[in-house]
C-alpha atoms as a PDB file:
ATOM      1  CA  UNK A   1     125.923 106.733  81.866  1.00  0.00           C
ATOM      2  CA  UNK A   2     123.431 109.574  82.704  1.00  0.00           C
ATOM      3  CA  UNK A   3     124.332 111.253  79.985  1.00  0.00           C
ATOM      4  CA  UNK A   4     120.630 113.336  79.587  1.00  0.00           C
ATOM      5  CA  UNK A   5     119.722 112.609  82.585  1.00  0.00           C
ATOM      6  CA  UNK A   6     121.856 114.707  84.380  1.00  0.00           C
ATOM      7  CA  UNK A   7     121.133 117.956  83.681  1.00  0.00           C
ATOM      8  CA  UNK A   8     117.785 117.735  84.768  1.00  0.00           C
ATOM      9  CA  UNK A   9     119.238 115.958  88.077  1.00  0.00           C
ATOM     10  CA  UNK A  10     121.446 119.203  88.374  1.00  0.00           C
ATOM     11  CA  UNK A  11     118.800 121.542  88.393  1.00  0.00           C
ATOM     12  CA  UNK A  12     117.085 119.885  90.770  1.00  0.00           C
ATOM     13  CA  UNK A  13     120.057 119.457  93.410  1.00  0.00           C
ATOM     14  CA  UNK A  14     121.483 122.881  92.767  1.00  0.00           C
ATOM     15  CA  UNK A  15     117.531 124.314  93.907  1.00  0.00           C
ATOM     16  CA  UNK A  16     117.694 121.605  96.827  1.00  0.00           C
ATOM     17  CA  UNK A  17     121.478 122.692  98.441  1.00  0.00           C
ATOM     18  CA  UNK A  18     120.404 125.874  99.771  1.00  0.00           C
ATOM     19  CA  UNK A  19     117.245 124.304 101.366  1.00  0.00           C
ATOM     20  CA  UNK A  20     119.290 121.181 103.039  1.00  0.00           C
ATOM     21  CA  UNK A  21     121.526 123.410 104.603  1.00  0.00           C
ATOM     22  CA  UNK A  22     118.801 125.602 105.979  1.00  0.00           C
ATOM     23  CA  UNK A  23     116.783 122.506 107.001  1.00  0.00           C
ATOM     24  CA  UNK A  24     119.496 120.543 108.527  1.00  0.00           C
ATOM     25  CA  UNK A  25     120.687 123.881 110.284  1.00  0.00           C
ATOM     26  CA  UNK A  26     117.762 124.195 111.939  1.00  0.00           C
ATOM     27  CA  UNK A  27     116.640 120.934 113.292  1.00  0.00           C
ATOM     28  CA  UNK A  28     117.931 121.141 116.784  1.00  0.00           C
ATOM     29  CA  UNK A  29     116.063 124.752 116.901  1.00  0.00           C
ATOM     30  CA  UNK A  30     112.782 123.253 116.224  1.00  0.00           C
ATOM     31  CA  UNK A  31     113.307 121.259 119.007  1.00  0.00           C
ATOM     32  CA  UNK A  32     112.617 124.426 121.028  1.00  0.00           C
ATOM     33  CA  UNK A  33     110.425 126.606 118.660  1.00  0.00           C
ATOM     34  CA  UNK A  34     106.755 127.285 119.048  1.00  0.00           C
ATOM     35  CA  UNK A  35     103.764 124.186 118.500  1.00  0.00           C
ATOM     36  CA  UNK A  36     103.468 125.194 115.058  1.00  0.00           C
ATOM     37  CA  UNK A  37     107.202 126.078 114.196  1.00  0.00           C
ATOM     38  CA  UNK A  38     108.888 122.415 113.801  1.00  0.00           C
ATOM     39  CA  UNK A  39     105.811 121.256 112.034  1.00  0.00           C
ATOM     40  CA  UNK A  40     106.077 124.346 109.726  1.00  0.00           C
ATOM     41  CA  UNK A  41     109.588 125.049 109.686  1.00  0.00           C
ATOM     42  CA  UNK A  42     110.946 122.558 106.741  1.00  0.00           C
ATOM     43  CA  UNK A  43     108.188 123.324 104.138  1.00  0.00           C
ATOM     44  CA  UNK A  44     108.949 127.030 104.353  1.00  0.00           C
ATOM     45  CA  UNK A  45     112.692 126.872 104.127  1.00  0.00           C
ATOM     46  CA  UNK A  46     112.934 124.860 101.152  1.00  0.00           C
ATOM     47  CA  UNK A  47     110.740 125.219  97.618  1.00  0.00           C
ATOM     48  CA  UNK A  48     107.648 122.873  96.967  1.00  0.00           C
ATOM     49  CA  UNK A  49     108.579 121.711  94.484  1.00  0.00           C
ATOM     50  CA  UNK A  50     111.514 119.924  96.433  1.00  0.00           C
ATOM     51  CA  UNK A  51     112.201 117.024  98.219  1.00  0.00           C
ATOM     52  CA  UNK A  52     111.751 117.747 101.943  1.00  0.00           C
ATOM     53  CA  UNK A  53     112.949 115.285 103.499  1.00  0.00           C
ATOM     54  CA  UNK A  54     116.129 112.725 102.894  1.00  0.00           C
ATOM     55  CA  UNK A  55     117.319 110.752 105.242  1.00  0.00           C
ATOM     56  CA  UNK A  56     118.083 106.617 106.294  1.00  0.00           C
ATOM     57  CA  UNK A  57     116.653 103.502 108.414  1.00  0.00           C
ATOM     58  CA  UNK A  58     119.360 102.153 110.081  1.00  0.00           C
ATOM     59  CA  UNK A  59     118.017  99.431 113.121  1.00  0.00           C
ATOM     60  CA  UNK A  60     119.019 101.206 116.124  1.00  0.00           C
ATOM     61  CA  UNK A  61     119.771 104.599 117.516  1.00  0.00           C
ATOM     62  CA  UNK A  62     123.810 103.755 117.458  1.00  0.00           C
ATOM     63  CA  UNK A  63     123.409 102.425 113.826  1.00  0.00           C
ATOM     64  CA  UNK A  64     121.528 105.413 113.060  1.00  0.00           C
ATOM     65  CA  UNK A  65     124.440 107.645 114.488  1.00  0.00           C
ATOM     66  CA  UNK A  66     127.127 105.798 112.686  1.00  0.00           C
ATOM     67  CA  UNK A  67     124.855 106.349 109.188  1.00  0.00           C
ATOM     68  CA  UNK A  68     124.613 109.941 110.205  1.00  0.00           C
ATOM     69  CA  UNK A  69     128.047 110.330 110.062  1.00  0.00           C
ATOM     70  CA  UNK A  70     128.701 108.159 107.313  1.00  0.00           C
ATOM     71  CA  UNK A  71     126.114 109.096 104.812  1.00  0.00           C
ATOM     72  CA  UNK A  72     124.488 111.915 106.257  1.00  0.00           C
ATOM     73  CA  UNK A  73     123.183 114.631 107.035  1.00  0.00           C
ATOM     74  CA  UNK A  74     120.204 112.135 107.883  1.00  0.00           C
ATOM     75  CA  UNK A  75     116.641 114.006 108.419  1.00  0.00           C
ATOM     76  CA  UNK A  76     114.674 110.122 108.496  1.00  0.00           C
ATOM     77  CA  UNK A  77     114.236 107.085 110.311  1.00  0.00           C
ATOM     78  CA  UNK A  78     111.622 104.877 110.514  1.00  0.00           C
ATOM     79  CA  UNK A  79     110.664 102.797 113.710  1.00  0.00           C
ATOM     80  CA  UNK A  80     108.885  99.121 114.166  1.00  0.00           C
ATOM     81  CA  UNK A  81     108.236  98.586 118.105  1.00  0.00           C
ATOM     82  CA  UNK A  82     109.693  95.713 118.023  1.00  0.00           C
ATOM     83  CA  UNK A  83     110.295  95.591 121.843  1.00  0.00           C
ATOM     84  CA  UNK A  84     106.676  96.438 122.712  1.00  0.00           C
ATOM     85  CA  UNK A  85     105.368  93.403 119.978  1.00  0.00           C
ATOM     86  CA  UNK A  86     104.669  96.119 117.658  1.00  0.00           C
ATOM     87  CA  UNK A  87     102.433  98.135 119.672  1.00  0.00           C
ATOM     88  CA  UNK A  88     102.913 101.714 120.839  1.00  0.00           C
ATOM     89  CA  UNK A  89     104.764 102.449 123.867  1.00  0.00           C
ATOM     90  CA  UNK A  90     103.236 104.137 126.373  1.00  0.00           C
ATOM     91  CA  UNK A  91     104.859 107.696 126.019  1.00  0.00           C
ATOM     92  CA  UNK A  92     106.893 109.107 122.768  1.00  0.00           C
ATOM     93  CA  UNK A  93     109.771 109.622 124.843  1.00  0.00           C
ATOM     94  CA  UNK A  94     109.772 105.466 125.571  1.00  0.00           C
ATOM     95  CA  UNK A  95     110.103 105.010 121.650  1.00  0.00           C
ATOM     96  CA  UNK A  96     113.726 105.072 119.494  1.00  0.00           C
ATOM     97  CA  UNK A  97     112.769 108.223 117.959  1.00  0.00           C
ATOM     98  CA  UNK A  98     113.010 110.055 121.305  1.00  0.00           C
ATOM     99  CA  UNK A  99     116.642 109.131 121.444  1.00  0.00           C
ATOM    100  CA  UNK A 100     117.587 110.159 117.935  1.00  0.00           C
ATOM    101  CA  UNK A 101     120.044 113.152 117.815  1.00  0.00           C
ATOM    102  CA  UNK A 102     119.363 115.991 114.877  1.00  0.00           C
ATOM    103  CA  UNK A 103     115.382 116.192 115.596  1.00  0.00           C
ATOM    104  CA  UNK A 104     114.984 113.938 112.309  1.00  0.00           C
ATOM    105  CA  UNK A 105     111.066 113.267 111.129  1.00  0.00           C
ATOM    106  CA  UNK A 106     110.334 109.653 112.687  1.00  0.00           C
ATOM    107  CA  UNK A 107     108.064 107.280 110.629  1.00  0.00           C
ATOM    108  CA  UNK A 108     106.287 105.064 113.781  1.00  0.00           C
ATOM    109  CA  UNK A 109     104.913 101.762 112.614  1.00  0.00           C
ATOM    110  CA  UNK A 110     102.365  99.746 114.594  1.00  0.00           C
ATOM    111  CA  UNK A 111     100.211  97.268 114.053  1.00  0.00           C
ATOM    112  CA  UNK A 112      98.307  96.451 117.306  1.00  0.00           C
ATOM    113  CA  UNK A 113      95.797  98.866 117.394  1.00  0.00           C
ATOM    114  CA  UNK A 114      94.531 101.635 119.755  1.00  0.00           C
ATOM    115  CA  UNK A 115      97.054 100.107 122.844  1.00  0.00           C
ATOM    116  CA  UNK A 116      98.672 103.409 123.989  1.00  0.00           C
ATOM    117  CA  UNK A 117      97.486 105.331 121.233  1.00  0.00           C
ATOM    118  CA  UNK A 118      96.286 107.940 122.973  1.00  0.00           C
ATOM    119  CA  UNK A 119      99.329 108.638 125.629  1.00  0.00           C
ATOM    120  CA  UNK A 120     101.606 107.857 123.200  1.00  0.00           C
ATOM    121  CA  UNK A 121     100.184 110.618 120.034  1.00  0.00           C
ATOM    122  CA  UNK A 122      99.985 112.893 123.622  1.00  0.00           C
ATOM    123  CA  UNK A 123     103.445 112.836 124.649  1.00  0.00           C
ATOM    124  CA  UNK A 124     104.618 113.833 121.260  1.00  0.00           C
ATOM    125  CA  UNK A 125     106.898 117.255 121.967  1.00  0.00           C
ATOM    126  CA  UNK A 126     104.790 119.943 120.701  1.00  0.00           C
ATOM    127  CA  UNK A 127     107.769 121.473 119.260  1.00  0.00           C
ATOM    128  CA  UNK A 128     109.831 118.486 118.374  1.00  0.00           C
ATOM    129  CA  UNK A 129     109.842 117.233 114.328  1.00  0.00           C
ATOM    130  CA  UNK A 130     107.049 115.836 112.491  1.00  0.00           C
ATOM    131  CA  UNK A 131     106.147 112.214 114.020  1.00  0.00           C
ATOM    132  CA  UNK A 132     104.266 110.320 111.074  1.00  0.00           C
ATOM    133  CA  UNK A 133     102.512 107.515 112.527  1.00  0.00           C
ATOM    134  CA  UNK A 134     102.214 104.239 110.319  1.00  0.00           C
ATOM    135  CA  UNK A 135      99.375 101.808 111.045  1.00  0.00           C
ATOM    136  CA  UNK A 136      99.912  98.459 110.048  1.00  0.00           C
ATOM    137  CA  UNK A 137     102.511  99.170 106.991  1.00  0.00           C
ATOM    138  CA  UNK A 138     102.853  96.704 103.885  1.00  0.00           C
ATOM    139  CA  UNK A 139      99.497  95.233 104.775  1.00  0.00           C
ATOM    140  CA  UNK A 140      98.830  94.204 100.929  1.00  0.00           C
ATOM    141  CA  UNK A 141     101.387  91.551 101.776  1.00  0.00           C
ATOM    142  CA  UNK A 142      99.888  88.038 102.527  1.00  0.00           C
ATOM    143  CA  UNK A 143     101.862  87.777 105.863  1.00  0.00           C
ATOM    144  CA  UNK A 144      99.179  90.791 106.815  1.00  0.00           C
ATOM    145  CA  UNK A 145      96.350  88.520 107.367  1.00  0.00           C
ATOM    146  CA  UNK A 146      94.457  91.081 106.192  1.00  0.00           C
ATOM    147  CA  UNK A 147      91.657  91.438 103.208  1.00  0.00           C
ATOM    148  CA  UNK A 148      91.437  95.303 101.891  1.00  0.00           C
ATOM    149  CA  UNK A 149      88.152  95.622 103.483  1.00  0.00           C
ATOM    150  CA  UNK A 150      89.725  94.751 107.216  1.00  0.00           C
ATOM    151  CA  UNK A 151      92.710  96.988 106.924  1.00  0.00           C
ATOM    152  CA  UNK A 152      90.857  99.891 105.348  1.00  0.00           C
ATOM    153  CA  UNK A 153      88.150  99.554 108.403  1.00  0.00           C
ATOM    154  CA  UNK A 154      91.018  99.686 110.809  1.00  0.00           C
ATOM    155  CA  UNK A 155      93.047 102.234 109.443  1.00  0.00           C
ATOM    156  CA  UNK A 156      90.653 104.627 109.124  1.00  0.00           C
ATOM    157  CA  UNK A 157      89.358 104.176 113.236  1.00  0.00           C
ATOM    158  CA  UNK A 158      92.935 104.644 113.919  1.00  0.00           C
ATOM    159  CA  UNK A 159      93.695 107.424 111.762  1.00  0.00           C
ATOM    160  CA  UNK A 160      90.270 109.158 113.290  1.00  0.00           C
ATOM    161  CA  UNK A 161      91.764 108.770 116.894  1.00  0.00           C
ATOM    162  CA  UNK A 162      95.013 110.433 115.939  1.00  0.00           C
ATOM    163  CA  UNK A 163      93.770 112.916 114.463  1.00  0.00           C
ATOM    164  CA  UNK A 164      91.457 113.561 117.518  1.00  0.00           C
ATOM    165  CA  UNK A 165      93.853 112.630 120.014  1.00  0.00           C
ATOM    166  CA  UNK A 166      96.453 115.265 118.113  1.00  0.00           C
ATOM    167  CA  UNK A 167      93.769 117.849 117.866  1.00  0.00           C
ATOM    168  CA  UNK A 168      92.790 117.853 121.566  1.00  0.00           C
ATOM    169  CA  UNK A 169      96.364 118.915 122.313  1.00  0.00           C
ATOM    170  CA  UNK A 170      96.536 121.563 119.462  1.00  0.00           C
ATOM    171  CA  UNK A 171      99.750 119.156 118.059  1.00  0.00           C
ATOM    172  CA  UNK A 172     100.651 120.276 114.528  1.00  0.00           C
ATOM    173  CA  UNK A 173     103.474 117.759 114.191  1.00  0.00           C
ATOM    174  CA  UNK A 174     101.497 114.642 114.190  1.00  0.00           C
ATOM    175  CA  UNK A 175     100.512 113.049 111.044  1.00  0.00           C
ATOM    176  CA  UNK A 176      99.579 110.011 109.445  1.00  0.00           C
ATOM    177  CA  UNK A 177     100.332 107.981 106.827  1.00  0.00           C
ATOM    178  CA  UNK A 178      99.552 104.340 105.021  1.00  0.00           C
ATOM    179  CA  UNK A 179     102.911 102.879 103.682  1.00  0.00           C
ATOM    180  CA  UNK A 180     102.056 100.348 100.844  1.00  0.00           C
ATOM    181  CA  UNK A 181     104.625  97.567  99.903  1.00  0.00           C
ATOM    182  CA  UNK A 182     104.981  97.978  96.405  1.00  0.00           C
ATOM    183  CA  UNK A 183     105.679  94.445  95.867  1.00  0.00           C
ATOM    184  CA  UNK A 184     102.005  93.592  96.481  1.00  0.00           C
ATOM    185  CA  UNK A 185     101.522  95.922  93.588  1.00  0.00           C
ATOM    186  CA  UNK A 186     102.019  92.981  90.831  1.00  0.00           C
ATOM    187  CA  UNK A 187      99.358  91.536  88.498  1.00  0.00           C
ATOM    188  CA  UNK A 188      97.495  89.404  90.389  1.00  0.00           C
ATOM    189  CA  UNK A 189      98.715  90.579  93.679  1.00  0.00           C
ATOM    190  CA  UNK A 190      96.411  91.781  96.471  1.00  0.00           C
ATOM    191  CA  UNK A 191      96.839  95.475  95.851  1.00  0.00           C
ATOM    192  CA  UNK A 192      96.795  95.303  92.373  1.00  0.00           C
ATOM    193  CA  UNK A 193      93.267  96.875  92.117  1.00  0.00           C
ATOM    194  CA  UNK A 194      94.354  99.613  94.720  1.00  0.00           C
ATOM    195  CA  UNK A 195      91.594  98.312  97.072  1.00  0.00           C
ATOM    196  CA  UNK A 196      94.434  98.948 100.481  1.00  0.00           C
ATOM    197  CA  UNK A 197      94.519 102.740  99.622  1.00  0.00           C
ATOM    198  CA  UNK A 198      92.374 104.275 102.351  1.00  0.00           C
ATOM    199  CA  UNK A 199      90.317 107.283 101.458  1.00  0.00           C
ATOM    200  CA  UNK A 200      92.258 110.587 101.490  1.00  0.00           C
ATOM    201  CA  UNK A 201      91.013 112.787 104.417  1.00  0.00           C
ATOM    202  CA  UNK A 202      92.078 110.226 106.569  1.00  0.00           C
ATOM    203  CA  UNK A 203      95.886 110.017 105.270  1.00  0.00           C
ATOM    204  CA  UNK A 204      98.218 112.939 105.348  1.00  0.00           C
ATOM    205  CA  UNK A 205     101.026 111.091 103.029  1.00  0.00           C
ATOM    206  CA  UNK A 206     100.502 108.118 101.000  1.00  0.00           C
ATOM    207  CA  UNK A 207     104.058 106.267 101.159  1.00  0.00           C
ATOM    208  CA  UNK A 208     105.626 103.576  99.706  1.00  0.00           C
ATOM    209  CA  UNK A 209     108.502 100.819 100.168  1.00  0.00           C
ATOM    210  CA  UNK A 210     109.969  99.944  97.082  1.00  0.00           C
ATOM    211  CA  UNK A 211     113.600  97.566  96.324  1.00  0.00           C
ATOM    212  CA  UNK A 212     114.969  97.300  93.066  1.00  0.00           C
ATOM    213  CA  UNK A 213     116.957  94.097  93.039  1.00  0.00           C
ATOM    214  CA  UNK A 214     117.853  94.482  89.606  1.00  0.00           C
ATOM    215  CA  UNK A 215     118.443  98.284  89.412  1.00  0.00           C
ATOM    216  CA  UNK A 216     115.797  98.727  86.779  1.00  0.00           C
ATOM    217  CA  UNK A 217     114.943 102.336  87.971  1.00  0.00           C
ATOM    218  CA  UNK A 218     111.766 103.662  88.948  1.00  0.00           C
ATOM    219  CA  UNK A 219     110.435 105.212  86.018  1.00  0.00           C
ATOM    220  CA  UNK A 220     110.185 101.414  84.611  1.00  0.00           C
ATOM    221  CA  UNK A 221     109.718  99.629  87.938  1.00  0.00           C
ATOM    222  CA  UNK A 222     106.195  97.892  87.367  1.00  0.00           C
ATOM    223  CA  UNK A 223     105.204  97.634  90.759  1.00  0.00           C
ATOM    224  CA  UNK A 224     106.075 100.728  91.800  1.00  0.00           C
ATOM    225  CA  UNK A 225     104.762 102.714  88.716  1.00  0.00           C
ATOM    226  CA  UNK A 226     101.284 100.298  89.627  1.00  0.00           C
ATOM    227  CA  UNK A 227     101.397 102.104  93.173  1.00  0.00           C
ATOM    228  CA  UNK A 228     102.053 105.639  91.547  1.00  0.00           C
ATOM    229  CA  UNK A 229      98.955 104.741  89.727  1.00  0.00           C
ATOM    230  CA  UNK A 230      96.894 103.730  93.288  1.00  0.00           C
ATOM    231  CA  UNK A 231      97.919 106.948  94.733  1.00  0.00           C
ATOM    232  CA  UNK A 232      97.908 109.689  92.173  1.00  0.00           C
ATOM    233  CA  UNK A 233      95.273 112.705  92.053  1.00  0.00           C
ATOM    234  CA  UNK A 234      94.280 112.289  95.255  1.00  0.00           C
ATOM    235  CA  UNK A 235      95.416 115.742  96.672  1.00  0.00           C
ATOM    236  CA  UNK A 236      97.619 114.076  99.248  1.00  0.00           C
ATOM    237  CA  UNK A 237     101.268 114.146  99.250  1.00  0.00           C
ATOM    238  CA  UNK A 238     103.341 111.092  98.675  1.00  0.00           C
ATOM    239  CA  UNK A 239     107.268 109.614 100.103  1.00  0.00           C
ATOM    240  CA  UNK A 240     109.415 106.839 100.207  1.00  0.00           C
ATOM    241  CA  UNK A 241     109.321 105.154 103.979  1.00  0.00           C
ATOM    242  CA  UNK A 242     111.622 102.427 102.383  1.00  0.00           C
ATOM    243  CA  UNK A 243     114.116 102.943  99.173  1.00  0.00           C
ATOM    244  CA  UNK A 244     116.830 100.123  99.183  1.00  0.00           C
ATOM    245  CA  UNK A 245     118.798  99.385  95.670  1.00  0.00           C
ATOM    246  CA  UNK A 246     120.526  95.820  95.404  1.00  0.00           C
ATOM    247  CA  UNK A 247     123.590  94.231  93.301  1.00  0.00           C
ATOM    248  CA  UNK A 248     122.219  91.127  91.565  1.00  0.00           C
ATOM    249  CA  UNK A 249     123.484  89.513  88.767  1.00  0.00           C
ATOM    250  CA  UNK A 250     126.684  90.529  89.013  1.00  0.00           C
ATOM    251  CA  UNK A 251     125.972  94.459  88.956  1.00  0.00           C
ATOM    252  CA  UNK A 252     128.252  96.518  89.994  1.00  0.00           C
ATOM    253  CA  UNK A 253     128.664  99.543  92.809  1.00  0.00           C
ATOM    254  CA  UNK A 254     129.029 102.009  89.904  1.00  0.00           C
ATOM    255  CA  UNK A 255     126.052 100.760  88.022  1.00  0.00           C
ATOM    256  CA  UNK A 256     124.430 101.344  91.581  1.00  0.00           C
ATOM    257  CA  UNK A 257     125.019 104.507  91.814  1.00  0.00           C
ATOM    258  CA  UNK A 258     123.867 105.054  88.409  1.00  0.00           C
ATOM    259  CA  UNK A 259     120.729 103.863  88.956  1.00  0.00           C
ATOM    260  CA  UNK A 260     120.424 106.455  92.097  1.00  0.00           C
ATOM    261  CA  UNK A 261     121.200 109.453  90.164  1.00  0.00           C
ATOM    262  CA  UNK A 262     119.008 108.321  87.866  1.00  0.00           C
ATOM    263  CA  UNK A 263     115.633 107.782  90.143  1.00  0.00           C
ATOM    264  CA  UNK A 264     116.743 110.947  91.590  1.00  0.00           C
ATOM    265  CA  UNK A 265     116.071 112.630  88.497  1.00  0.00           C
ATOM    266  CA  UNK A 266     113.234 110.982  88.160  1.00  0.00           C
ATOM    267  CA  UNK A 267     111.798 111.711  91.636  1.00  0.00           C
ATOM    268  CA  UNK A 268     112.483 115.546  90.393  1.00  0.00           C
ATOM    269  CA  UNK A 269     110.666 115.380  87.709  1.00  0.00           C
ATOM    270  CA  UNK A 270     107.550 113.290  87.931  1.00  0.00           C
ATOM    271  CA  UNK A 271     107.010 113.680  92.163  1.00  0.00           C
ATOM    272  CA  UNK A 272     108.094 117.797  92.151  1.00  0.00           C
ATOM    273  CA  UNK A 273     106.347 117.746  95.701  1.00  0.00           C
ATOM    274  CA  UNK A 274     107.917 114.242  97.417  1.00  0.00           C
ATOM    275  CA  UNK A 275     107.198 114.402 101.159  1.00  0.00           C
ATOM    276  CA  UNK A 276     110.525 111.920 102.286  1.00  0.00           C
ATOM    277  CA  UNK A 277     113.098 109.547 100.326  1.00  0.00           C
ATOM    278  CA  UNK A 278     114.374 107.414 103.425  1.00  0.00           C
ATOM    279  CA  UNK A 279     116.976 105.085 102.231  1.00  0.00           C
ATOM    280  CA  UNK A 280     117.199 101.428 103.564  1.00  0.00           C
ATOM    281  CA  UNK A 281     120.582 101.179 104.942  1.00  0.00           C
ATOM    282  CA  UNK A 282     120.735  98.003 106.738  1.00  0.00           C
ATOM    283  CA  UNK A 283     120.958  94.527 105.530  1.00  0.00           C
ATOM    284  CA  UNK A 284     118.013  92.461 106.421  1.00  0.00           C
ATOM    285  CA  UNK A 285     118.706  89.138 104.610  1.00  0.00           C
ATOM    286  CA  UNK A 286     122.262  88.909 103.917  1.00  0.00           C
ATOM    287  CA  UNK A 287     123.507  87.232 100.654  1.00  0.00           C
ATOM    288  CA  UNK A 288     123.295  88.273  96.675  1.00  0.00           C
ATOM    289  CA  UNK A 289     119.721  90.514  95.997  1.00  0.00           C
ATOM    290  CA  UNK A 290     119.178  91.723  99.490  1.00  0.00           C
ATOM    291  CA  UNK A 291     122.462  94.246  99.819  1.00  0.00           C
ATOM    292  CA  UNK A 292     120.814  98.105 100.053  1.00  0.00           C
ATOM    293  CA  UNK A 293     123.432  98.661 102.448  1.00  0.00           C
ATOM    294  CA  UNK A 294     126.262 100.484 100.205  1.00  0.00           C
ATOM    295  CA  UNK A 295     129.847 101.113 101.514  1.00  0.00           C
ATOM    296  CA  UNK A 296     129.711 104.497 102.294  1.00  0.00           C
ATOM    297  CA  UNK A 297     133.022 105.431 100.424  1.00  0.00           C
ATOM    298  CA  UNK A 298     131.415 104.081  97.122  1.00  0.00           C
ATOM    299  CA  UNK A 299     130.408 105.201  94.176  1.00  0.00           C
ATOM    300  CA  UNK A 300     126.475 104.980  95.884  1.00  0.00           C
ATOM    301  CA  UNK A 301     127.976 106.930  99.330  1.00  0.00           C
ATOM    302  CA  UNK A 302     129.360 109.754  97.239  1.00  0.00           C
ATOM    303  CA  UNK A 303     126.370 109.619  95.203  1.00  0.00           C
ATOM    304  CA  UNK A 304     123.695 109.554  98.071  1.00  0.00           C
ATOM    305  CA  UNK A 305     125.488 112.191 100.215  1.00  0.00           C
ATOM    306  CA  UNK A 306     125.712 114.634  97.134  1.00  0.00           C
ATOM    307  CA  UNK A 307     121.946 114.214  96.552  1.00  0.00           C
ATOM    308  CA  UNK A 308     121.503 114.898 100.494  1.00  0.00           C
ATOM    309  CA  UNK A 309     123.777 117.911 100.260  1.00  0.00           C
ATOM    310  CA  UNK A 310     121.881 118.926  97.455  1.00  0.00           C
ATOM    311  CA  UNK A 311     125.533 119.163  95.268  1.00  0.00           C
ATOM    312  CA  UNK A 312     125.221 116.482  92.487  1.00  0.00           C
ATOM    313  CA  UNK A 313     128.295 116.496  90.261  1.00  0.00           C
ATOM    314  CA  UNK A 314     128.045 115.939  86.849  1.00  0.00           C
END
């Protein structure tokens, strides 16, 4: 069912296995290389015009463990705070990331603002993996309470303390990012008109969290092709913080994993320079439409770990 589709998908994976193994080889020496090296390390062991990071949210560091193993080699997570009320924690090494095995890049999202901020970008591991700090993600959702103006205004103070706070220590592995919901991306919707996109020199990735609940595909996803428009030209690299696909309508696993291969083409071809794809693997609201999490000896779990391997077959 890929039919053209997959050559392109081929070229792209073949270019990418090399540069997985490298990466994935060399996570747990980051740990221990120089300020610079773990920040450094990834983009100059695989191309740009590659996908450098792949990996999976899974809600806990024994969930994440059991992904690794099951779907892995996982390079991703992402974080909430829950247990802190979705503030910072006072030191890195109090969050989940710190307990994550395989040095993966850890997307942090917070939402109350400047409480341990500053101890918390401190205590980052100079030579650990990148630590992308989120404030305040999907905020063009209603639940956000937020107009465009407010977030906007308190991203960029936050984003203008991290940066400081990382600069004082000479951290290199400390970034930050706005992660859009791409559902608030419809017409009529509150990001519609792109007005949540902060300014560029205070964002070092523009991300996104997109579902497809009826495996329609990127390239013809409406919502997410409106956020490709919001962020585009802007200089500033772009990633997936959330990519879940979900059986509705009586789809199947295989058409699943048809749909994968496919946006992984895609993603080749129209985002050559993709920051991080970070797959959804949990199941949030249980029941038909909200299923991302794919057995991992399906079609989608051979599928996914090929892509991560960088060895798609044909």
């Amino acid at each position: 069912m890929r039919s053209g589709r997959t050559s392109s998908l081929k070229r792209w994976a073949a270019g990418l296995g090399a540069a997985c193994l490298t990466v994935t080889l060399g996570l747990v020496a980051a740990a221990q290389a120089t300020p610079a090296a773990a920040a450094s390390r990834a983009s100059s062991t695989r191309s740009p015009s590659r996908v450098t990071y792949i990996g999976a949210y899974s809600p806990s560091v024994g969930t994440w463990k059991k992904a690794y193993a099951a779907i892995g080699p996982l390079q991703t997570d992402k974080e909430f705070n829950t247990k802190t009320g979705t503030a910072l924690p006072p030191s890195f090494r109090q969050s989940e990331c710190a307990s994550l095995p395989h040095n993966p890049v850890c997307i942090v999202n917070y939402k109350v603002p400047n409480t341990n901020l500053k101890s918390y970008v401190q205590s980052v591991p100079p030579g650990r993996n990148l630590v992308i700090l989120v404030y305040h993600d999907e905020p063009e959702l209603g639940q956000s309470g937020l107009s465009a103006t407010q977030f906007k205004d308190q991203f960029e103070n936050q984003a203008r303390k991290i940066m400081s706070y990382a600069k004082e220590k000479g951290l290199k592995n400390v970034k930050v990012a706005m992660d859009s919901a791409t559902s608030g991306y419809k017409p009529g919707a509150k990001g519609y008109n792109c007005s949540f996109i902060p300014p560029a020199k205070y964002v070092d990735y523009y991300l996104a969290d997109v579902y497809e609940h009826t495996l329609t595909g990127l390239a013809s996803l409406a919502i997410f092709q409106r956020w490709n428009h919001c962020t585009a030209g802007k200089g500033v690299p772009r990633g997936l913080a959330e990519y879940g696909l979900d059986r509705c309508d009586g789809a199947t696993e295989a058409q699943r994993a048809t749909t994968l291969g496919d946006d992984a083409a895609y993603l080749a071809r129209k985002f050559p320079k993709l920051v991080l794809w970070n797959y959804w693997y949990a199941d949030s609201h249980p029941g038909a439409c909200h299923d991302p999490m794919f057995p991992a000896r399906s079609a989608t779990g051979t599928e996914w770990r090929k892509i991560e391997a960088g060895t798609v077959a044909s």
